[in-house]
Protein backbone atom coordinates (compact mmCIF):
# COMPACT_ATOMS: atom_id res chain seq x y z
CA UNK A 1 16.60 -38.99 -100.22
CA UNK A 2 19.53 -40.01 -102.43
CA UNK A 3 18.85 -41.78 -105.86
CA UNK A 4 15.00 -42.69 -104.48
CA UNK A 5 16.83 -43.94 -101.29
CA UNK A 6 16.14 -42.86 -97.67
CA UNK A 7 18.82 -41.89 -96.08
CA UNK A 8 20.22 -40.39 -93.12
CA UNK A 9 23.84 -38.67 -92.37
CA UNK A 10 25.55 -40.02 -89.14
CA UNK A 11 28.50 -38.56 -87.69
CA UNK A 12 31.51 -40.47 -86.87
CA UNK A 13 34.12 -39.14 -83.40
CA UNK A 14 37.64 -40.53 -84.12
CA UNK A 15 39.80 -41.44 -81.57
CA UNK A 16 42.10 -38.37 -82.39
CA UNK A 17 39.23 -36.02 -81.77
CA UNK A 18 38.37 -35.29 -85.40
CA UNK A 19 34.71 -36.13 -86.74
CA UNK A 20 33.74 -37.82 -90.19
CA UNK A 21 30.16 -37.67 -91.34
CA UNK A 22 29.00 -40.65 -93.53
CA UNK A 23 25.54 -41.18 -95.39
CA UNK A 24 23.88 -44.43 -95.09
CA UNK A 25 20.62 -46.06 -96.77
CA UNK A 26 18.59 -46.81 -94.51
CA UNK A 27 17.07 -50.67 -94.92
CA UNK A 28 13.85 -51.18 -93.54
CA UNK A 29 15.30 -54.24 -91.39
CA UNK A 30 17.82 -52.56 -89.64
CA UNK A 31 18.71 -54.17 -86.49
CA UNK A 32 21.16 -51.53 -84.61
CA UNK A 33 24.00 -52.31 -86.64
CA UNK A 34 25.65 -50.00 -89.45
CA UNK A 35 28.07 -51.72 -92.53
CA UNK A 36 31.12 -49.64 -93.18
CA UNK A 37 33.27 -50.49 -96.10
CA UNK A 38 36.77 -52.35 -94.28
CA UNK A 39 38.38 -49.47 -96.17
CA UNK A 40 36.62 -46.96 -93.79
CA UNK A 41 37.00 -48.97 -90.84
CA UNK A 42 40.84 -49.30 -91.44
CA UNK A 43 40.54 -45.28 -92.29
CA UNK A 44 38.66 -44.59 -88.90
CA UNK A 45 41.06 -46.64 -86.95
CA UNK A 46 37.92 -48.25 -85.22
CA UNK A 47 38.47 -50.99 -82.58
CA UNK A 48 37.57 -54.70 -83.33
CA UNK A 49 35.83 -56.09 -80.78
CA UNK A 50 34.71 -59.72 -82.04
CA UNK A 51 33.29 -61.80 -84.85
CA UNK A 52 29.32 -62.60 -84.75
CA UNK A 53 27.53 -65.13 -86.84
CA UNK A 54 25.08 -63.60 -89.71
CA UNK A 55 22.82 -66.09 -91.54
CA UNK A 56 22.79 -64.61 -95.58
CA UNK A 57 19.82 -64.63 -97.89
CA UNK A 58 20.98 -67.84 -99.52
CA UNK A 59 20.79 -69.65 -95.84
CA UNK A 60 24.64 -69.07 -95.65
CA UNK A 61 26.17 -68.72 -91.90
CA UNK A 62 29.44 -66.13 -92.20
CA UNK A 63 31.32 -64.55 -89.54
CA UNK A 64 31.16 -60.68 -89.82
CA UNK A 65 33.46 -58.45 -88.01
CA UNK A 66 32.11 -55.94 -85.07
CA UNK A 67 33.99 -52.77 -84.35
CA UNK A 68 33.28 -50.05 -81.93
CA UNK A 69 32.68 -46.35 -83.30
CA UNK A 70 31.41 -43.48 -80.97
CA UNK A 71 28.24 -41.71 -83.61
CA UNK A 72 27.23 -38.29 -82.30
């Protein structure tokens, strides 16, 4: 628990061989899919792999970005 948040520490294996851990909040929809920061992705070096529709609260469609991390 962080700030009366669950939450659970995933480790990150960069292409160079290094490891990052990051915490996330967990949200009690979670479909599979983690949001990084583009900051962290850019960091990370992650690969993009293509753009999937995501339908907002407010009925909004966007495109959101999917890149490929290897979490141990």
């Amino acid at each position: 628990m962080t700030d009366r948040h669950a939450t659970v520490a995933l480790t990150f294996l960069l292409r160079n061989g290094s490891s990052i851990p990051i915490e996330f909040v967990i949200d009690t929809g979670f479909t599979g899919e983690l949001c990084l920061p583009s900051e962290a992705v850019s960091l990370m070096g992650l690969i993009f792999r293509h753009d999937t529709p995501a339908n907002l609260a407010d009925n909004t469609e966007v495109l959101l970005p999917i890149y490929e991390a290897t979490v141990l």
